[in-house]
C-alpha atoms as a PDB file:
ATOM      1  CA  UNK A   1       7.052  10.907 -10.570  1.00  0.00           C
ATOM      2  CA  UNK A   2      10.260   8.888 -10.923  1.00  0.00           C
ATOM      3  CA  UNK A   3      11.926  10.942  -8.170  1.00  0.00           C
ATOM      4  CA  UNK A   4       8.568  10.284  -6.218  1.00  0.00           C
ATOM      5  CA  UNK A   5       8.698   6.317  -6.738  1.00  0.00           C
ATOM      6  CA  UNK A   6      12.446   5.712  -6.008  1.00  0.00           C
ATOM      7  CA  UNK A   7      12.623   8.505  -2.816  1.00  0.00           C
ATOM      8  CA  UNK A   8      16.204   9.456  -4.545  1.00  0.00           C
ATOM      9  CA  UNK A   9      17.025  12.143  -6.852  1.00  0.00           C
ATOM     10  CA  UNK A  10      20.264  10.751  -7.820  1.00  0.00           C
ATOM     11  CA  UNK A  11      18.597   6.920  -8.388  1.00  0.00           C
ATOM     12  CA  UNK A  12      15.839   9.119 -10.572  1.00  0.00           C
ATOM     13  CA  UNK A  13      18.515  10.421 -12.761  1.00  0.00           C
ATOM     14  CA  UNK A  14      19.889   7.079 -13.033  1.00  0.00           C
ATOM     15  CA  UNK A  15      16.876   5.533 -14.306  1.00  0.00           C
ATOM     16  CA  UNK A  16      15.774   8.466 -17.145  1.00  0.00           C
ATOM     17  CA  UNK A  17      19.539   8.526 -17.924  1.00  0.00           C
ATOM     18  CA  UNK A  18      19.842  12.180 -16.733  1.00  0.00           C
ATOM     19  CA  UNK A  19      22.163  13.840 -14.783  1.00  0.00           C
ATOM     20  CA  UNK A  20      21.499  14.819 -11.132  1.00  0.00           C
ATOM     21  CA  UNK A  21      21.408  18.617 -11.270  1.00  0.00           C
ATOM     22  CA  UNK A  22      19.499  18.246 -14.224  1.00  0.00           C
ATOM     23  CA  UNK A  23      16.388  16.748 -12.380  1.00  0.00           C
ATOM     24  CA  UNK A  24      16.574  19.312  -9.408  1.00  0.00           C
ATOM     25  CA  UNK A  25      16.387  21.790 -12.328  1.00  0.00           C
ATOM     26  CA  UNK A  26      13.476  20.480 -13.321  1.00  0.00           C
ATOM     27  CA  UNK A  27      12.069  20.050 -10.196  1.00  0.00           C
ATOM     28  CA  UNK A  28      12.998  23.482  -9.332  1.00  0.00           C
ATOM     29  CA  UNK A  29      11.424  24.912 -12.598  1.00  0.00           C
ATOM     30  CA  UNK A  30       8.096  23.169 -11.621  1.00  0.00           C
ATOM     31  CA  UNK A  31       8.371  24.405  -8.164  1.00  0.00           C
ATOM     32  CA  UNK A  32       8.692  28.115  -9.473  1.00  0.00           C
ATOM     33  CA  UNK A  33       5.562  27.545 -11.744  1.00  0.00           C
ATOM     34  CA  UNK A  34       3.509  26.237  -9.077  1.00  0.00           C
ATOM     35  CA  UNK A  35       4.367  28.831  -6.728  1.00  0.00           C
ATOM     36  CA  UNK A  36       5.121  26.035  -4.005  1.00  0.00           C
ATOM     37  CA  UNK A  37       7.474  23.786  -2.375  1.00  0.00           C
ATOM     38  CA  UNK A  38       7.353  19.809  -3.644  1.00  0.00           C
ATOM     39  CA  UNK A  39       9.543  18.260  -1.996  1.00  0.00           C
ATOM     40  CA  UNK A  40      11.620  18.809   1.428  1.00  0.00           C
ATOM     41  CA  UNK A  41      15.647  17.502   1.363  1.00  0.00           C
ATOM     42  CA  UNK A  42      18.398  17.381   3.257  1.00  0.00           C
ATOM     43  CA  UNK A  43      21.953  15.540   2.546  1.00  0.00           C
ATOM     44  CA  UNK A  44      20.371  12.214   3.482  1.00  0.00           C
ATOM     45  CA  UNK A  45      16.382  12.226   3.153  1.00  0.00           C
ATOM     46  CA  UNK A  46      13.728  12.683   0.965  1.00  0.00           C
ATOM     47  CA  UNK A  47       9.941  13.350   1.464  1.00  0.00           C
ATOM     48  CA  UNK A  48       7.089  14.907  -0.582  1.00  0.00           C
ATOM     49  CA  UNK A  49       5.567  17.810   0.606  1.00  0.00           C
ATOM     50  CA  UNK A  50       1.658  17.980   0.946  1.00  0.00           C
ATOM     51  CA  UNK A  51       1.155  19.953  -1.981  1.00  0.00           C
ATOM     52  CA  UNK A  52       3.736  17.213  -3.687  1.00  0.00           C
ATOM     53  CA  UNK A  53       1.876  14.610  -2.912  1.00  0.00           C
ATOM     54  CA  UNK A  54      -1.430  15.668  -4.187  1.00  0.00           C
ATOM     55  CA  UNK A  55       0.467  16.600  -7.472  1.00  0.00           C
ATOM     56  CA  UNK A  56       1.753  13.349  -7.910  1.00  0.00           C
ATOM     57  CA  UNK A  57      -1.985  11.761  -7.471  1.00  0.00           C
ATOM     58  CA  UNK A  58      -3.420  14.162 -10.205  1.00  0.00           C
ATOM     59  CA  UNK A  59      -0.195  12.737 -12.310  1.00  0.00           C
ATOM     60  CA  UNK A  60      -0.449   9.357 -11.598  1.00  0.00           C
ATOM     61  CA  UNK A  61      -4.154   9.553 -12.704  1.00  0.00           C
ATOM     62  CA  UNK A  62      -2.964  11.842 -15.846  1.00  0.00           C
ATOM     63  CA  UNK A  63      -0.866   9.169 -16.760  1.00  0.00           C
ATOM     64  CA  UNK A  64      -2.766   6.374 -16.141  1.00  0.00           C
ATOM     65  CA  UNK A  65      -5.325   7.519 -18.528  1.00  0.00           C
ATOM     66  CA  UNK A  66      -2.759   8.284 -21.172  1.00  0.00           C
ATOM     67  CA  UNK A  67      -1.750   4.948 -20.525  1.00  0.00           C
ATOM     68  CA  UNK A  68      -5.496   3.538 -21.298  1.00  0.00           C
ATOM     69  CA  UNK A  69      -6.119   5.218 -24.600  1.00  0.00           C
ATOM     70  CA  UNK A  70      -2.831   4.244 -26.178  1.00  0.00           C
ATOM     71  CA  UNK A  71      -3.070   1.027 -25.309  1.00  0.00           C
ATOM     72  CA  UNK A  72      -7.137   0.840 -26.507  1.00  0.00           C
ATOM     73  CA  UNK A  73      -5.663   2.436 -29.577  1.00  0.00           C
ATOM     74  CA  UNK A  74      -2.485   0.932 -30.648  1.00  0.00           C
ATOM     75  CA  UNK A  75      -1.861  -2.354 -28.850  1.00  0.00           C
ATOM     76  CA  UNK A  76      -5.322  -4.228 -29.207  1.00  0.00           C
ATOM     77  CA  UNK A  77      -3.396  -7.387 -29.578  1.00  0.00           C
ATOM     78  CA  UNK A  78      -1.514  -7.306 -26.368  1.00  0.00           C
ATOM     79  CA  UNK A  79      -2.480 -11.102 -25.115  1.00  0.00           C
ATOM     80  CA  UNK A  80      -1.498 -13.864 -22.334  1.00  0.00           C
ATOM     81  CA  UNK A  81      -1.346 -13.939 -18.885  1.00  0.00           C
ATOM     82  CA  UNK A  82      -0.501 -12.209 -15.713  1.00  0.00           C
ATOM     83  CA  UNK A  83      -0.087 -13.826 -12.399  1.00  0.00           C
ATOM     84  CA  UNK A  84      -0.329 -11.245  -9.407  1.00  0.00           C
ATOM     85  CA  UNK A  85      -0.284 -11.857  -5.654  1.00  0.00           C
ATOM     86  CA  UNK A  86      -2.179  -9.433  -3.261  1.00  0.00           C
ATOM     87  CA  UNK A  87      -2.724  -8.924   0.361  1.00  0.00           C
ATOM     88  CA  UNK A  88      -6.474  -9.252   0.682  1.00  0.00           C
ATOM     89  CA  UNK A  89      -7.620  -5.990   2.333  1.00  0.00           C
ATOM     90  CA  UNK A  90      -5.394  -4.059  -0.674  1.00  0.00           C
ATOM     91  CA  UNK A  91      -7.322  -6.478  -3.080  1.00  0.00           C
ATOM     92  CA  UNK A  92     -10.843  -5.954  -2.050  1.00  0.00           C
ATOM     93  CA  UNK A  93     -10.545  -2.057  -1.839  1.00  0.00           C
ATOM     94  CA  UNK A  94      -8.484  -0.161  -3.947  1.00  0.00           C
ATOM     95  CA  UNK A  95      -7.414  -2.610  -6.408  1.00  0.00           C
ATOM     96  CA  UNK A  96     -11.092  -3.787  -8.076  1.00  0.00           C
ATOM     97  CA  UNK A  97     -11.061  -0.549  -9.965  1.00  0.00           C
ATOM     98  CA  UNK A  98      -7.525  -0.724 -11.276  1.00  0.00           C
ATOM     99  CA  UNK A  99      -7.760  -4.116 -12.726  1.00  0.00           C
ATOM    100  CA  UNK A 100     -11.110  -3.310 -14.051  1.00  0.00           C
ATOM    101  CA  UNK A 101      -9.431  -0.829 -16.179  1.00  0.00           C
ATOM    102  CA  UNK A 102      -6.471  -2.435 -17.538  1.00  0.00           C
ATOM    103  CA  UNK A 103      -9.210  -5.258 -18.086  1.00  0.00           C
ATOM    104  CA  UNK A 104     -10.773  -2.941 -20.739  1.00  0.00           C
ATOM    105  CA  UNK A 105      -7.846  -1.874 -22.022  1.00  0.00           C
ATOM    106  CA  UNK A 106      -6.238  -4.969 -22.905  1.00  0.00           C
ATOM    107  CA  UNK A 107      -8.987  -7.614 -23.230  1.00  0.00           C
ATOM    108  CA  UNK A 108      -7.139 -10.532 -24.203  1.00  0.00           C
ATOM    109  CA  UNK A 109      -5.095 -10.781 -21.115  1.00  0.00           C
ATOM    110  CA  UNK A 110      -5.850 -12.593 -18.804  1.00  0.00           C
ATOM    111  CA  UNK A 111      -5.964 -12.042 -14.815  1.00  0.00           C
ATOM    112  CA  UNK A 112      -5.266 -14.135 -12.232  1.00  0.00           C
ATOM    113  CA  UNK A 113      -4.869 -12.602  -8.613  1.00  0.00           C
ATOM    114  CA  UNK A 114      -3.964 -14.883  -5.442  1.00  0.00           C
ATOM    115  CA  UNK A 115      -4.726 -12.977  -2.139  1.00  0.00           C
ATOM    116  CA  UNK A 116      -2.261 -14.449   0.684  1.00  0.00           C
ATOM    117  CA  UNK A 117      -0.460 -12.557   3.883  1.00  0.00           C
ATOM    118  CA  UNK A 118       2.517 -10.645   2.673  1.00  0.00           C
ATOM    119  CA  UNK A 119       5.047 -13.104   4.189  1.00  0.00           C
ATOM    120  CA  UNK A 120       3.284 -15.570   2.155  1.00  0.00           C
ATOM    121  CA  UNK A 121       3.324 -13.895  -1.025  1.00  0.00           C
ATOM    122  CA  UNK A 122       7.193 -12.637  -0.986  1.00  0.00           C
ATOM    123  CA  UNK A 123       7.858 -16.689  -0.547  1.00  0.00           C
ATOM    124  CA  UNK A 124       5.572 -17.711  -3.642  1.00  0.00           C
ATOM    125  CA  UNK A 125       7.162 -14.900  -5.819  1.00  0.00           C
ATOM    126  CA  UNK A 126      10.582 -15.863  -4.801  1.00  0.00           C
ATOM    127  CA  UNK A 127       9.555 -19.115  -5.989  1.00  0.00           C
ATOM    128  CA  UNK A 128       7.976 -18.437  -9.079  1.00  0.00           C
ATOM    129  CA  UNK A 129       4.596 -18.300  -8.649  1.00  0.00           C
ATOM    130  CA  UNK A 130       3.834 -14.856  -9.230  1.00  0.00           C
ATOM    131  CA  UNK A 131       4.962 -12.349 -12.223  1.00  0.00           C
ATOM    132  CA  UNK A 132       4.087  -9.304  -9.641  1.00  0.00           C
ATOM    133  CA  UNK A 133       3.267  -9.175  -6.673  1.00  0.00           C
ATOM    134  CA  UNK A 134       2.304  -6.484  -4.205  1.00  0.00           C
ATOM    135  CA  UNK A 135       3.054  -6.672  -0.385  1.00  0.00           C
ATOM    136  CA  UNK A 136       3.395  -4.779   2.607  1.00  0.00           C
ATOM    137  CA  UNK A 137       5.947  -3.299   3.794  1.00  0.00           C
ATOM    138  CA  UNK A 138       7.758  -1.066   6.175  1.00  0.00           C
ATOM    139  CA  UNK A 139       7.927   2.772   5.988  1.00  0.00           C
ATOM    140  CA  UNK A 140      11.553   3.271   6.712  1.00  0.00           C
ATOM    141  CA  UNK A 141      14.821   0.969   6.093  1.00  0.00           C
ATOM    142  CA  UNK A 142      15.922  -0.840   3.049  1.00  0.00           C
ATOM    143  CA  UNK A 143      13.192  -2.367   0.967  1.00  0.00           C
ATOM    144  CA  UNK A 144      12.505  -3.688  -2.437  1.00  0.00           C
ATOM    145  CA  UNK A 145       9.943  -2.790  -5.141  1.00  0.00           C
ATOM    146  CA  UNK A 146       8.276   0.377  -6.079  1.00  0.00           C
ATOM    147  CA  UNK A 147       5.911   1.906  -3.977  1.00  0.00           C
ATOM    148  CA  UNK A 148       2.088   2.207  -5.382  1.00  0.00           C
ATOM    149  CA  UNK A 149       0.462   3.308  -1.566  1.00  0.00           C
ATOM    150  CA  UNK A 150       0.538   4.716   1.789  1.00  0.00           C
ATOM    151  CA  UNK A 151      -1.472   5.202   4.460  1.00  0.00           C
ATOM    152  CA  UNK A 152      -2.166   5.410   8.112  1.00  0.00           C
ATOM    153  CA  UNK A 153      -2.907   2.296  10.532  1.00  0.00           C
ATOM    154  CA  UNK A 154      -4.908   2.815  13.399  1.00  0.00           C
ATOM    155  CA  UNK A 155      -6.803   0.796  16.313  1.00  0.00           C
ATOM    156  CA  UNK A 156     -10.533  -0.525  15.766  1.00  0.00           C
ATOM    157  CA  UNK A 157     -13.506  -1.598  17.551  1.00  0.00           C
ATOM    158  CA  UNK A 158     -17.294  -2.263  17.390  1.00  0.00           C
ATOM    159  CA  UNK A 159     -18.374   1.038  18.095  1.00  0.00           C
ATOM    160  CA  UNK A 160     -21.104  -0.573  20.594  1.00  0.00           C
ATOM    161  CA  UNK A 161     -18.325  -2.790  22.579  1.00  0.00           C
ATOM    162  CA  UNK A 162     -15.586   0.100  22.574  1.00  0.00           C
ATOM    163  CA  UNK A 163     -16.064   1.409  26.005  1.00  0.00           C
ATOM    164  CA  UNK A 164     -16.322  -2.153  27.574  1.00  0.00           C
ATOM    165  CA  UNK A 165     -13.264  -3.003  25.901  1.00  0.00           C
ATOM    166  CA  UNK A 166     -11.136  -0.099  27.093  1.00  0.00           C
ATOM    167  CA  UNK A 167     -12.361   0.027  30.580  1.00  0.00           C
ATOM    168  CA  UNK A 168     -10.549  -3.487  30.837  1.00  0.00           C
ATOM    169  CA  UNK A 169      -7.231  -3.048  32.401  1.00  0.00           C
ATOM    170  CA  UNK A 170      -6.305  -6.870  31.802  1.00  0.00           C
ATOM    171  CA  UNK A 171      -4.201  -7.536  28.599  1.00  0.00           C
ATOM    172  CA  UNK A 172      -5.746  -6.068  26.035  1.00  0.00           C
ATOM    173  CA  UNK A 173      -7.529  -8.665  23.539  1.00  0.00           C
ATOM    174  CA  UNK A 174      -6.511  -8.915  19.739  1.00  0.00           C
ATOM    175  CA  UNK A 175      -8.141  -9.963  17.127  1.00  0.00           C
ATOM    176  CA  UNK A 176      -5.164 -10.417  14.180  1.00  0.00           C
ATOM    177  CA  UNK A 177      -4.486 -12.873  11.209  1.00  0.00           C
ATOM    178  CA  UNK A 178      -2.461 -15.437  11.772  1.00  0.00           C
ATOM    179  CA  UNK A 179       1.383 -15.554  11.523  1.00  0.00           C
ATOM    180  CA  UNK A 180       2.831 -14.134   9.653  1.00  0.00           C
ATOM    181  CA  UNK A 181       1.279 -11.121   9.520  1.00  0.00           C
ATOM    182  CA  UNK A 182       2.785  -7.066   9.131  1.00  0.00           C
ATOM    183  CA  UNK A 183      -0.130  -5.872  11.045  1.00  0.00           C
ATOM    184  CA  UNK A 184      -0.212  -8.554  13.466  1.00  0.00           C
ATOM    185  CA  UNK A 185       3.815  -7.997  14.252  1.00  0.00           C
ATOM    186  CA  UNK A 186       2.808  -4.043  14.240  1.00  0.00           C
ATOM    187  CA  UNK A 187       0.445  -4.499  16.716  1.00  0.00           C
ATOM    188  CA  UNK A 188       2.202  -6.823  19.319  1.00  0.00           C
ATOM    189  CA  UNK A 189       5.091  -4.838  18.910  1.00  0.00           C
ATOM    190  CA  UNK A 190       3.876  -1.449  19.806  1.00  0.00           C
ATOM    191  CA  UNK A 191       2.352  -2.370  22.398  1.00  0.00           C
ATOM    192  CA  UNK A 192       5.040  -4.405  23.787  1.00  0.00           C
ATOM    193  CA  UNK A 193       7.061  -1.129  23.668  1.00  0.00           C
ATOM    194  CA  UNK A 194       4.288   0.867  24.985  1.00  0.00           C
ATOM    195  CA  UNK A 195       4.443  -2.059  28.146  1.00  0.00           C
ATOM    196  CA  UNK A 196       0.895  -2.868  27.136  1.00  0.00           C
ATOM    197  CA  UNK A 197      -0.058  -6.221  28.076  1.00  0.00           C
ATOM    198  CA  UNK A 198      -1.731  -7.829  25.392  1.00  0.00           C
ATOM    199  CA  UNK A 199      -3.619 -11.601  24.179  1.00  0.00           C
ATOM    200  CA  UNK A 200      -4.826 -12.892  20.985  1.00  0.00           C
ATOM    201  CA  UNK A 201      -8.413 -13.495  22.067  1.00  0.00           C
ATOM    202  CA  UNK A 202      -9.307 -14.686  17.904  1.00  0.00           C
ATOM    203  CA  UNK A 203      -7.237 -15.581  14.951  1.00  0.00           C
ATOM    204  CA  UNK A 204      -8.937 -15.418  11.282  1.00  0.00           C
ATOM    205  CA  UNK A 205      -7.306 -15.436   7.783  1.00  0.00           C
ATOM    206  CA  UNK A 206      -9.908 -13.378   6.276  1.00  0.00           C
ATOM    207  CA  UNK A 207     -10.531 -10.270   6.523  1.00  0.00           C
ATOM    208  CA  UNK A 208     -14.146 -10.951   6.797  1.00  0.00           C
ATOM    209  CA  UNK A 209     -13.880 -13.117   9.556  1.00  0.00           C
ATOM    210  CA  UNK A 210     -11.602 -10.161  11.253  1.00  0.00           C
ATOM    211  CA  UNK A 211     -14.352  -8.205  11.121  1.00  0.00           C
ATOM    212  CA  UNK A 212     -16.997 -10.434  12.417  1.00  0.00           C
ATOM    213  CA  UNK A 213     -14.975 -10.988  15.262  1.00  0.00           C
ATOM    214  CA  UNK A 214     -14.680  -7.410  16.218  1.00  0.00           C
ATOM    215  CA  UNK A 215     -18.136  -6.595  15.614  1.00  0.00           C
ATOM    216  CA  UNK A 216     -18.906  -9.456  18.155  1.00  0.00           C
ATOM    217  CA  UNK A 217     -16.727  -7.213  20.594  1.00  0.00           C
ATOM    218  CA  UNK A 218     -14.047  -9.921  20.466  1.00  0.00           C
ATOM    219  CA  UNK A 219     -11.365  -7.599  20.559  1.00  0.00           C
ATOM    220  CA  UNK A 220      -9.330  -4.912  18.997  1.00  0.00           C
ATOM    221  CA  UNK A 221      -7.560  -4.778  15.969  1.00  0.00           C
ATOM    222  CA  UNK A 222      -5.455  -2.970  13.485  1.00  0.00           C
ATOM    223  CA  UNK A 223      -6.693  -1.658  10.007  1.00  0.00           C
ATOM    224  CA  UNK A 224      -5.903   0.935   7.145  1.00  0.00           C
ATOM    225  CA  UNK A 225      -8.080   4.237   8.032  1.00  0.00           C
ATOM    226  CA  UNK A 226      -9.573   3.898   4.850  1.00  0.00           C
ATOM    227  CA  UNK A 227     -10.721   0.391   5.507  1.00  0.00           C
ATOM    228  CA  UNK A 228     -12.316   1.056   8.778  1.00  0.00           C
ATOM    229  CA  UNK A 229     -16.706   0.539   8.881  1.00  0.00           C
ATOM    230  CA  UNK A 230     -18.471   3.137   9.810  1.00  0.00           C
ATOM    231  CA  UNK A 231     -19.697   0.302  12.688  1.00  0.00           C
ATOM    232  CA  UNK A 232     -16.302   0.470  13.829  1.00  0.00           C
ATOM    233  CA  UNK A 233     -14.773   3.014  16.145  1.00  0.00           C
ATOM    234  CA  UNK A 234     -11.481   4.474  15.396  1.00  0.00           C
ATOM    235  CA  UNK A 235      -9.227   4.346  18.866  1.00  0.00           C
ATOM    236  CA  UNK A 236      -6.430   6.831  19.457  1.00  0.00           C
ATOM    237  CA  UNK A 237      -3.898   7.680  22.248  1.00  0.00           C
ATOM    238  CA  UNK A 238      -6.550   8.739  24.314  1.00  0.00           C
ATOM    239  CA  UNK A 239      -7.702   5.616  24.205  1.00  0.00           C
ATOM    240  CA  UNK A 240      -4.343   4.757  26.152  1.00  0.00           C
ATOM    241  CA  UNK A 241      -2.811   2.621  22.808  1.00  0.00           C
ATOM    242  CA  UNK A 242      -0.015   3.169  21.189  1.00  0.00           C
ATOM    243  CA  UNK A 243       0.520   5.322  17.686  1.00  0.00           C
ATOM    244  CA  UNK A 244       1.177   2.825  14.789  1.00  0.00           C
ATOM    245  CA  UNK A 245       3.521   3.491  12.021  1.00  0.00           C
ATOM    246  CA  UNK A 246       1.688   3.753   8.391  1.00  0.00           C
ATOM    247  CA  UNK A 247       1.603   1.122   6.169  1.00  0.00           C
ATOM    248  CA  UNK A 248       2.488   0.909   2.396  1.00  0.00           C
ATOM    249  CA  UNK A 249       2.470  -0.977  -0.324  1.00  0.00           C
ATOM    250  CA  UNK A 250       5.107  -2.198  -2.793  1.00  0.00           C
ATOM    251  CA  UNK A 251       4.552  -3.385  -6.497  1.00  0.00           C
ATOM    252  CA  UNK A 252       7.271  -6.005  -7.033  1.00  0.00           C
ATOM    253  CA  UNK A 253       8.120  -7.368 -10.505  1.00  0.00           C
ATOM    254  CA  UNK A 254       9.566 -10.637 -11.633  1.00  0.00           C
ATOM    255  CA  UNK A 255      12.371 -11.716 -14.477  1.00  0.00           C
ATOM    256  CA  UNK A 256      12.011 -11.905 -16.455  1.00  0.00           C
ATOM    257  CA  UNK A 257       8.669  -9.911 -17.399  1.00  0.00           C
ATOM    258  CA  UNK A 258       6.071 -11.039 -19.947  1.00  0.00           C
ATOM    259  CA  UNK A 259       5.229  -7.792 -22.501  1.00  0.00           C
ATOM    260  CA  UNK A 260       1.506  -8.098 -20.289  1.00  0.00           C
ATOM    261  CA  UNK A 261       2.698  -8.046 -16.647  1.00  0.00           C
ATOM    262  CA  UNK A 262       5.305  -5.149 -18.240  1.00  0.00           C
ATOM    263  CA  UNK A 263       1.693  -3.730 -19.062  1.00  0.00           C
ATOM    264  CA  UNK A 264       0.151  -4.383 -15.734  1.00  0.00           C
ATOM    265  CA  UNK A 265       2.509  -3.037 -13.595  1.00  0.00           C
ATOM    266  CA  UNK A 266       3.285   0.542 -15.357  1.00  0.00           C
ATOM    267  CA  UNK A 267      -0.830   0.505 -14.962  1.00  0.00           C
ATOM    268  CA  UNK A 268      -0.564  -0.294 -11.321  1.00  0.00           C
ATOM    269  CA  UNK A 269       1.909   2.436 -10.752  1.00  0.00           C
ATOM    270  CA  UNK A 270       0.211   4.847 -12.726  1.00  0.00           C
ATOM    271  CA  UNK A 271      -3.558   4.218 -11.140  1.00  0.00           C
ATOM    272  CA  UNK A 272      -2.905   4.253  -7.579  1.00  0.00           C
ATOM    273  CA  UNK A 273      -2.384   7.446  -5.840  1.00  0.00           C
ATOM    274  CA  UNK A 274      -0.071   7.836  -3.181  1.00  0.00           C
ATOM    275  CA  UNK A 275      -2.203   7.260   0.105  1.00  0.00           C
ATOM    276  CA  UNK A 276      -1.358   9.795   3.271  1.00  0.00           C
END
């Protein structure tokens, strides 16, 4: 899972104080067990293979509910209070049933989670506000934090306004959060690649008034494909857009790290399995 996490064999050895050969022994050990490939390598890349990735869900889950009956068990007295920033699409879908969890678990913490655009958040925790935070970011390049998710963006529409909407050959209307916003930069820039002319026909910092405003055929606009209503139609390149690179998600901690957001965040890792 460490290997899985940091995308580096050699960085996982560094962190369990191990050598590098030692973990592809391992690895290779578990591979021979399982009677399949988990993970593909070359000199200067690393990537989980399908039947990797769903091993490292069933071990995240494995772990995380270790991680709930030792703490029920043996550190009942864990107490004080977490601050954690969230984009609020992450917050309102997969993250209700984490929290709820580690809320059982440790009932004298306390909780407080601050939904802002990732941009946003990064600037509060570099200033403090936040003991964790978890933010979007992009698939490829250098980037901080551990990452907890993955998955797919696509195009969306009301399913009752799509065909209006892509019969238009004008610029193609958006409906986005403000700036700054990942998905908002995603979309604009693929498109401008894709020599798509494009306009922001509505602007909303919620993601419920997003979706209002595509349901009142609006516009288009960009969304996880696990977040997407079953009102909604999914648009792909036959829809003459462009493909969109996945998103993910990044736990970031602060420093120093109170013994509860220590808590939080090895529950955070542990819980959510790797979208994609």
């Amino acid at each position: 899972m460490t290997a899985a996490e940091v995308e580096n064999l050699t960085r996982a050895a560094e962190r369990l104080n191990l050598s590098q050969p030692a973990i592809s022994l391992q690895m290779k050990r578990l591979e021979d067990m399982l009677g399949c490939r988990l993970i593909e390598r070359t000199s200067r890349s690393f990537r989980l293979t399908g039947e990797g990735e769903t091993l490292l869900g069933y071990g995240r889950r494995i772990l995380a509910l270790s991680d709930e009956v030792v703490a029920r068990l043996s550190e009942p007295t864990v107490a004080g209070h977490v601050r954690l920033g969230t984009p609020e699409d992450f917050a309102t879908t997969h993250l209700p049933g984490v929290l709820a969890t580690f809320a059982r678990a440790h009932p004298n913490v306390g909780l407080e989670v601050t939904t802002d655009l990732t941009l946003n958040l990064l600037d509060r925790f570099r200033n403090g506000e936040f003991d964790l935070v978890l933010v979007k970011r992009e698939p490829i390049g250098p980037s901080e934090g551990v990452r907890v998710w993955r998955e797919a963006l696509v195009w969306a529409c009301a399913e009752e306004h799509a065909v209006k909407l892509m019969a238009n050959e004008e610029a193609m209307p958006l409906v986005v959060s403000p700036h700054p916003c990942v998905y908002r930069r995603r979309a604009m820039k693929a498109l401008d690649e894709a020599g798509r002319p494009w306009r922001v026909a509505y602007t909303s910092t919620s993601l419920s008034g997003t979706q209002a405003a595509v349901r009142a055929g609006l516009g288009v606009t960009v969304l996880p494909a696990g977040m997407v209503p079953v009102d909604f139609k999914k648009l792909n390149r036959k829809s003459g857009l462009p493909p969109l690179h996945e998103t993910e998600i990044a736990l970031m901690r602060g420093t120093p790290l109170s013994q509860p957001a220590s808590r939080l965040a090895d529950h955070i890792i542990g819980s959510l399995e790797s979208g994609g």
